[in-house]
Protein backbone atom coordinates (compact mmCIF):
# COMPACT_ATOMS: atom_id res chain seq x y z
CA UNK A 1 -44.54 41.07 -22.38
CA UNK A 2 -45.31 44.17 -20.46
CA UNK A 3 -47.40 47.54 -20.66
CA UNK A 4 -45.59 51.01 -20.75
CA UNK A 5 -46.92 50.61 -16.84
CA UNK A 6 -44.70 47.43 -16.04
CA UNK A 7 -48.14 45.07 -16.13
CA UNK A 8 -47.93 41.49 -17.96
CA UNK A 9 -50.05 42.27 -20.95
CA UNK A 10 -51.71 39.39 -21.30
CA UNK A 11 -53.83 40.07 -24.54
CA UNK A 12 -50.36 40.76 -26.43
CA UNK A 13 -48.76 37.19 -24.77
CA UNK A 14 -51.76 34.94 -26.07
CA UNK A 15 -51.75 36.80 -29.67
CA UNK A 16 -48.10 36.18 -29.50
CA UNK A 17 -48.40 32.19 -28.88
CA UNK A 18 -51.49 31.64 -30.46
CA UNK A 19 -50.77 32.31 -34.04
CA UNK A 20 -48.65 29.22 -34.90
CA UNK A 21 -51.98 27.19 -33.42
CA UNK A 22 -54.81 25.92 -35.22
CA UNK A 23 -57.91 28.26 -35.45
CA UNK A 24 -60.25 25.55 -32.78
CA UNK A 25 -57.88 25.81 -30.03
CA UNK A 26 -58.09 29.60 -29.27
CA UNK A 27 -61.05 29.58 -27.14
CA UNK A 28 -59.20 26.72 -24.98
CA UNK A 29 -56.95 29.01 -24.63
CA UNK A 30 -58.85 32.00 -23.78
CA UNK A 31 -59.62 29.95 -20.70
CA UNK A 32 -63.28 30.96 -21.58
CA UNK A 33 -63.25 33.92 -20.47
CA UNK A 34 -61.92 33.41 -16.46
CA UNK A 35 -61.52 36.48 -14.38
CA UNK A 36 -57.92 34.84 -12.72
CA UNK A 37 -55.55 32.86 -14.75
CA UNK A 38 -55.48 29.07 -13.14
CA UNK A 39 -51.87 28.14 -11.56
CA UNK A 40 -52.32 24.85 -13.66
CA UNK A 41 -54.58 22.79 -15.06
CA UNK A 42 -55.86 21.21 -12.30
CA UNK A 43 -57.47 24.16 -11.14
CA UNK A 44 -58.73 24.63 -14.58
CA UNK A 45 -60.51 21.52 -14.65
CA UNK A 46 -62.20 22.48 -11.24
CA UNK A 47 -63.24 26.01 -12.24
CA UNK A 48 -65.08 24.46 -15.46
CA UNK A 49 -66.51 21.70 -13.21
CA UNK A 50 -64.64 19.10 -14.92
CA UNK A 51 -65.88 20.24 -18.65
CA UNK A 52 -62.53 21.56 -19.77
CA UNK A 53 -60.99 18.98 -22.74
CA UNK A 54 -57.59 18.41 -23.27
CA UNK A 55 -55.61 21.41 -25.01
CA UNK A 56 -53.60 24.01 -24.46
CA UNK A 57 -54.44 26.90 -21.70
CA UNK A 58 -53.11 29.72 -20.03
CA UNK A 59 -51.89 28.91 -16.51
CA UNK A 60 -49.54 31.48 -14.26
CA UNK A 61 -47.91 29.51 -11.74
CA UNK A 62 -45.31 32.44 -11.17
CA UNK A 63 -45.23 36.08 -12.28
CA UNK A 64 -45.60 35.46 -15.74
CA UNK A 65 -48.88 33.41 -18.03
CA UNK A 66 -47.51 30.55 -20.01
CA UNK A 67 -49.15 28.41 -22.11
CA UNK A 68 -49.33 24.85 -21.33
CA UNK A 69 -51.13 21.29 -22.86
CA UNK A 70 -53.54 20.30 -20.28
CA UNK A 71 -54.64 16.61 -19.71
CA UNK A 72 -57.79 17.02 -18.68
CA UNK A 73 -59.32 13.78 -19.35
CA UNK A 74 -56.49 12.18 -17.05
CA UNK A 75 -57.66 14.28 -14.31
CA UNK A 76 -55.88 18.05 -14.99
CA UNK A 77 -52.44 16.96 -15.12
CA UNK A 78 -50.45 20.04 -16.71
CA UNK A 79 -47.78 18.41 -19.02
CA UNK A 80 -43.98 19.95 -18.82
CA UNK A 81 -42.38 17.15 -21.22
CA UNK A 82 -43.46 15.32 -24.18
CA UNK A 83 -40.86 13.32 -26.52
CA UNK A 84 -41.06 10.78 -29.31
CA UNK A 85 -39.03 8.34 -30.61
CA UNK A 86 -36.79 9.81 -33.25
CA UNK A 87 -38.30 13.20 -32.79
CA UNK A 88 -37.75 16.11 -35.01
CA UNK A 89 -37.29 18.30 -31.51
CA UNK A 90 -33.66 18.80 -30.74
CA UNK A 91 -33.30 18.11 -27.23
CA UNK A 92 -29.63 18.89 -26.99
CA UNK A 93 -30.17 21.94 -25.24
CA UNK A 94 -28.18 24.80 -23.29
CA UNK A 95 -28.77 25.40 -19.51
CA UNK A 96 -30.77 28.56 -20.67
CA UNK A 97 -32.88 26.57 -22.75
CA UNK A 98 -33.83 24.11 -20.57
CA UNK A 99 -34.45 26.54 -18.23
CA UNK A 100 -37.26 28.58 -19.75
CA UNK A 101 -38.37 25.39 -22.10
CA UNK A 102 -38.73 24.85 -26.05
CA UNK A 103 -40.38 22.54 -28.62
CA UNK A 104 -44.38 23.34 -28.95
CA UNK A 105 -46.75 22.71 -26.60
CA UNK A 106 -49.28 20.84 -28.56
CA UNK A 107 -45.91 17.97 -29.80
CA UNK A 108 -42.38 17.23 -28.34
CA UNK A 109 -41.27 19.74 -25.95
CA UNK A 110 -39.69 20.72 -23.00
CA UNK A 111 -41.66 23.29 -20.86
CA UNK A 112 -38.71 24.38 -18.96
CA UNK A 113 -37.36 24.24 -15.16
CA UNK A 114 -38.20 27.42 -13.94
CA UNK A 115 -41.95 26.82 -14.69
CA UNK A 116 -41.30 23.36 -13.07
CA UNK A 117 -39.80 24.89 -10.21
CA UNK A 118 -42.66 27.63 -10.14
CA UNK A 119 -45.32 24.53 -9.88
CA UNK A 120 -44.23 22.20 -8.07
CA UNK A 121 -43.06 24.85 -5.23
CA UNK A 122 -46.97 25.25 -4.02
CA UNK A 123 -48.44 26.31 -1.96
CA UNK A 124 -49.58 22.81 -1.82
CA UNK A 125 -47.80 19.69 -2.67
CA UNK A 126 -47.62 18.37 -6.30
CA UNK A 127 -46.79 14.95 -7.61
CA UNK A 128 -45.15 14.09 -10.66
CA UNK A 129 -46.76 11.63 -13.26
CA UNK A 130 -44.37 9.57 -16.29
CA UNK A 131 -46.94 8.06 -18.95
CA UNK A 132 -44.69 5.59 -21.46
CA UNK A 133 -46.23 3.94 -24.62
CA UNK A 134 -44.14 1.28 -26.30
CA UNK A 135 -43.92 -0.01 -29.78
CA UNK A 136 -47.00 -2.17 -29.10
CA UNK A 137 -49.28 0.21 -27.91
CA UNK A 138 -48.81 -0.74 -24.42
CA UNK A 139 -48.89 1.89 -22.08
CA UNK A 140 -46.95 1.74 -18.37
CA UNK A 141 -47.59 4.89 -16.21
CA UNK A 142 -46.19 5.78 -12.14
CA UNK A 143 -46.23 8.54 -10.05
CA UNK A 144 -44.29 9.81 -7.82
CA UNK A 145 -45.75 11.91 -4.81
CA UNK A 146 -44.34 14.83 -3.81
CA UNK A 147 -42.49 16.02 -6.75
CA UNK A 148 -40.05 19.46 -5.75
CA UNK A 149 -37.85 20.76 -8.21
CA UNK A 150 -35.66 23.55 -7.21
CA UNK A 151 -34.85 27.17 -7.91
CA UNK A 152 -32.03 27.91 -10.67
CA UNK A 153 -29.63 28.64 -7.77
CA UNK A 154 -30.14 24.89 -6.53
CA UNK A 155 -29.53 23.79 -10.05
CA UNK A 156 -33.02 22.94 -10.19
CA UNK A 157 -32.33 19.78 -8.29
CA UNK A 158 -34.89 16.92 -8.40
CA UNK A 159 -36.63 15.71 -5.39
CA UNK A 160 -39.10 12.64 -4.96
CA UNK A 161 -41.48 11.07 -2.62
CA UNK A 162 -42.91 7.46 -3.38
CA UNK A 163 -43.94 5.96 -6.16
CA UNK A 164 -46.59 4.01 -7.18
CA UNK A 165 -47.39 2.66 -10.76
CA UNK A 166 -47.24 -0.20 -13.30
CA UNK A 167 -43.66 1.25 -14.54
CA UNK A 168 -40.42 0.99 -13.18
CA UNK A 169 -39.26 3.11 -10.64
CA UNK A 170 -36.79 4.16 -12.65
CA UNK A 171 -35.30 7.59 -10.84
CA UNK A 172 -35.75 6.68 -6.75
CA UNK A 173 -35.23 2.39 -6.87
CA UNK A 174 -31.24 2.55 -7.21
CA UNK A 175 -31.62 -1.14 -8.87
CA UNK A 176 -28.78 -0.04 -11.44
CA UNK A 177 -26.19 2.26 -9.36
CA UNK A 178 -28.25 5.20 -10.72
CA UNK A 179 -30.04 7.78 -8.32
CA UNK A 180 -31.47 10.44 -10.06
CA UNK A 181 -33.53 11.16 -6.81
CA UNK A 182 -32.05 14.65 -5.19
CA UNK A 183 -29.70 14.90 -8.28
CA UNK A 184 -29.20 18.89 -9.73
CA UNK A 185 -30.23 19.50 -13.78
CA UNK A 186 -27.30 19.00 -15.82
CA UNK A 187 -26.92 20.31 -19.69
CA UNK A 188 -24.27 20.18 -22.10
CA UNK A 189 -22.84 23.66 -21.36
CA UNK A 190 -23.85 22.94 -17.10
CA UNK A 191 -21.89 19.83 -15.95
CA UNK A 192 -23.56 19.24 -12.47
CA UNK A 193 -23.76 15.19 -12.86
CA UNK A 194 -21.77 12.74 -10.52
CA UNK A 195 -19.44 11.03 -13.53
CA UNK A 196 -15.91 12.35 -15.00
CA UNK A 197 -17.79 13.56 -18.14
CA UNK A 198 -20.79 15.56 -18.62
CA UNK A 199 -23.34 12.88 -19.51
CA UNK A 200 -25.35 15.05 -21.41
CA UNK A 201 -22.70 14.92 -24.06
CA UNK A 202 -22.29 11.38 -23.89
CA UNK A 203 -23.53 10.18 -27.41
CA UNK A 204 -25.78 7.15 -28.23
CA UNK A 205 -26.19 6.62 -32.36
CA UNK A 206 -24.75 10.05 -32.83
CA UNK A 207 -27.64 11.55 -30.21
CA UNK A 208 -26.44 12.92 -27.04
CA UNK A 209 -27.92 12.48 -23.91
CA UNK A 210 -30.29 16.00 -23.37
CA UNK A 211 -30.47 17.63 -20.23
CA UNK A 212 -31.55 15.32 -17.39
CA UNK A 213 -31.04 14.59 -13.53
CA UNK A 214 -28.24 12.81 -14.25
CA UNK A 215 -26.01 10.55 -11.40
CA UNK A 216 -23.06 8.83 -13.53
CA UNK A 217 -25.13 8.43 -15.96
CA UNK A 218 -28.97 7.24 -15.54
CA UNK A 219 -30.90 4.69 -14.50
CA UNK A 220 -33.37 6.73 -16.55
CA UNK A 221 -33.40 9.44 -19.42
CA UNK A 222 -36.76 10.71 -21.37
CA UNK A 223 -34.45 13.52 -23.14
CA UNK A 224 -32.51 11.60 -25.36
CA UNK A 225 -34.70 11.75 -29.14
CA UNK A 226 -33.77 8.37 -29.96
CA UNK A 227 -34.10 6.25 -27.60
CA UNK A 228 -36.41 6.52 -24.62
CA UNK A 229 -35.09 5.11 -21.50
CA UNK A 230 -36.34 4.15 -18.64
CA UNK A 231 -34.36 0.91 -17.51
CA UNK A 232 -36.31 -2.16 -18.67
CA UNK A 233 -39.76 -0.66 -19.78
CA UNK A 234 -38.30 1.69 -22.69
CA UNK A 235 -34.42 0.70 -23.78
CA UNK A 236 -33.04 -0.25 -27.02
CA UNK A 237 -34.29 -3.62 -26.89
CA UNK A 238 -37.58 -2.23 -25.88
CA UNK A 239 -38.88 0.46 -27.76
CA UNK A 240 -40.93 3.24 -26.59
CA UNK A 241 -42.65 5.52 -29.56
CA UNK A 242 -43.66 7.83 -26.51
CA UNK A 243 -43.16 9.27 -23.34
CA UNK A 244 -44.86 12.21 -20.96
CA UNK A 245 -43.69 13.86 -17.89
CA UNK A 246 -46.61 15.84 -15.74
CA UNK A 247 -47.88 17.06 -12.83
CA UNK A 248 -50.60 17.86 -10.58
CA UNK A 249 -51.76 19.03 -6.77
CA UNK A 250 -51.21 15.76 -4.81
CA UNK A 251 -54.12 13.70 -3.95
CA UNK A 252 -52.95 14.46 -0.22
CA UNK A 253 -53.03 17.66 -1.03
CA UNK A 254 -52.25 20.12 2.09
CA UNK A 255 -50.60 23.62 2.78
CA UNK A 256 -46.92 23.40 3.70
CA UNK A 257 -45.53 26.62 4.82
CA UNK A 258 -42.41 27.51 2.84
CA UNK A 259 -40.64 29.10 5.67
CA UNK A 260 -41.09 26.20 8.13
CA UNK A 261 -40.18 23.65 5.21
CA UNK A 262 -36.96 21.24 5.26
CA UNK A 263 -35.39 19.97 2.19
CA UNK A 264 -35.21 16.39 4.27
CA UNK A 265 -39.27 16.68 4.51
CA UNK A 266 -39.93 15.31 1.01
């Protein structure tokens, strides 16, 4: 929202988001009182010395604040997907959807590629962490580090570095003839995937796919809202009730200049 000057008016964007939220998480979200907005929750946690809680916060990773859920007892990871099993959340989204996000912050949702693309650009390098919980309770987590997505013109193409984790590497390891590594976004009105249909039409119990990094199809798929996938960790022989996507300044964090940067440096 802006001022009759052209300014983000901030005071008008949080009354705007905050009024479907409960009454205790507004002064999370007032980011007690900081003088800058953080670019994510990372640099939340840091600015409150590591006091922050988990809960939704202001960040501005680009020109505009957004509001984000904040895993702060994980270390500051800011979340950009949350999904569960047979959610209520449609994730069979347009291109324009996916692009600027939907759902609520604080359940299922999708926070949307540009904001992906505005984080994970820098200045610094960010990795991105996938947190599964199955039926039993067990939980399976990996990271991969860097994490780039790319700019709506790029079709907000995914790219990796290595992984590490007790999951599957489920979108770099091509163990099933699906890459989703350097693959662009596709939706069900954007066909950008590598098979002779749009996979994010392709229908599984009457659910399609969801937008996702699709090759022809995937190895991997935390879109679809009933079924998780993620090859043999969450499938329909192995349930998953849950599944997170976030990310965070790399623990090898340095300054890349953007100018000097190669897309095969990643």
């Amino acid at each position: 929202m802006l001022d009759v000057n052209g300014v983000v008016d901030v005071e008008h964007l949080k009354a705007q988001n905050l009024r479907m939220l409960p009454t205790d998480q507004h002064n999370q979200i007032l980011n007690q009182g900081m003088k800058a907005l953080p670019r994510d929750c990372h640099e939340m946690l840091l600015s409150s010395s590591g006091q922050a809680r988990d809960g939704v916060y202001l960040i501005q990773p680009g020109d505009v604040p957004i509001l984000v859920f904040c895993a702060m007892q994980e270390g500051g990871w800011t979340v950009v997907q949350h999904i569960t099993m047979n959610s209520s959340v449609n994730f069979d989204r347009t291109w324009s959807e996916y692009k600027l996000g939907f759902g609520a912050v604080t359940g299922d949702h999708w926070l949307g590629n540009e904001y992906l693309h505005q984080l994970t650009r820098g200045p610094g390098r960010y990795k991105l962490g996938v947190k599964l919980v199955d039926k039993d309770a067990v939980t399976k987590t990996g990271e991969y580090d860097p994490v780039l997505v790319e700019d709506d013109a790029s079709g907000f193409r995914l790219r990796l570095g290595l992984f590490q984790g007790t999951a599957v590497d489920a979108l770099t390891l091509d163990t099933e003839n699906y890459l989703h590594d350097n693959q662009k976004f596709t939706t069900k009105d954007k066909d950008n995937d590598n098979y002779f249909q749009n996979c994010a039409k392709l229908e599984f119990q009457g659910v399609a796919g969801g937008g996702w990094w699709y090759d022809a199809c995937a190895g991997a798929n935390l879109n679809r809202r009933n079924v998780i996938y993620w090859q043999k960790d969450c499938n329909k022989e192995h349930l998953c009730k849950y599944a997170w996507m976030m990310v965070k300044p790399s623990d090898s964090f340095k300054l890349v200049q953007g100018a000097d940067c190669r897309k095969d440096e990643l």
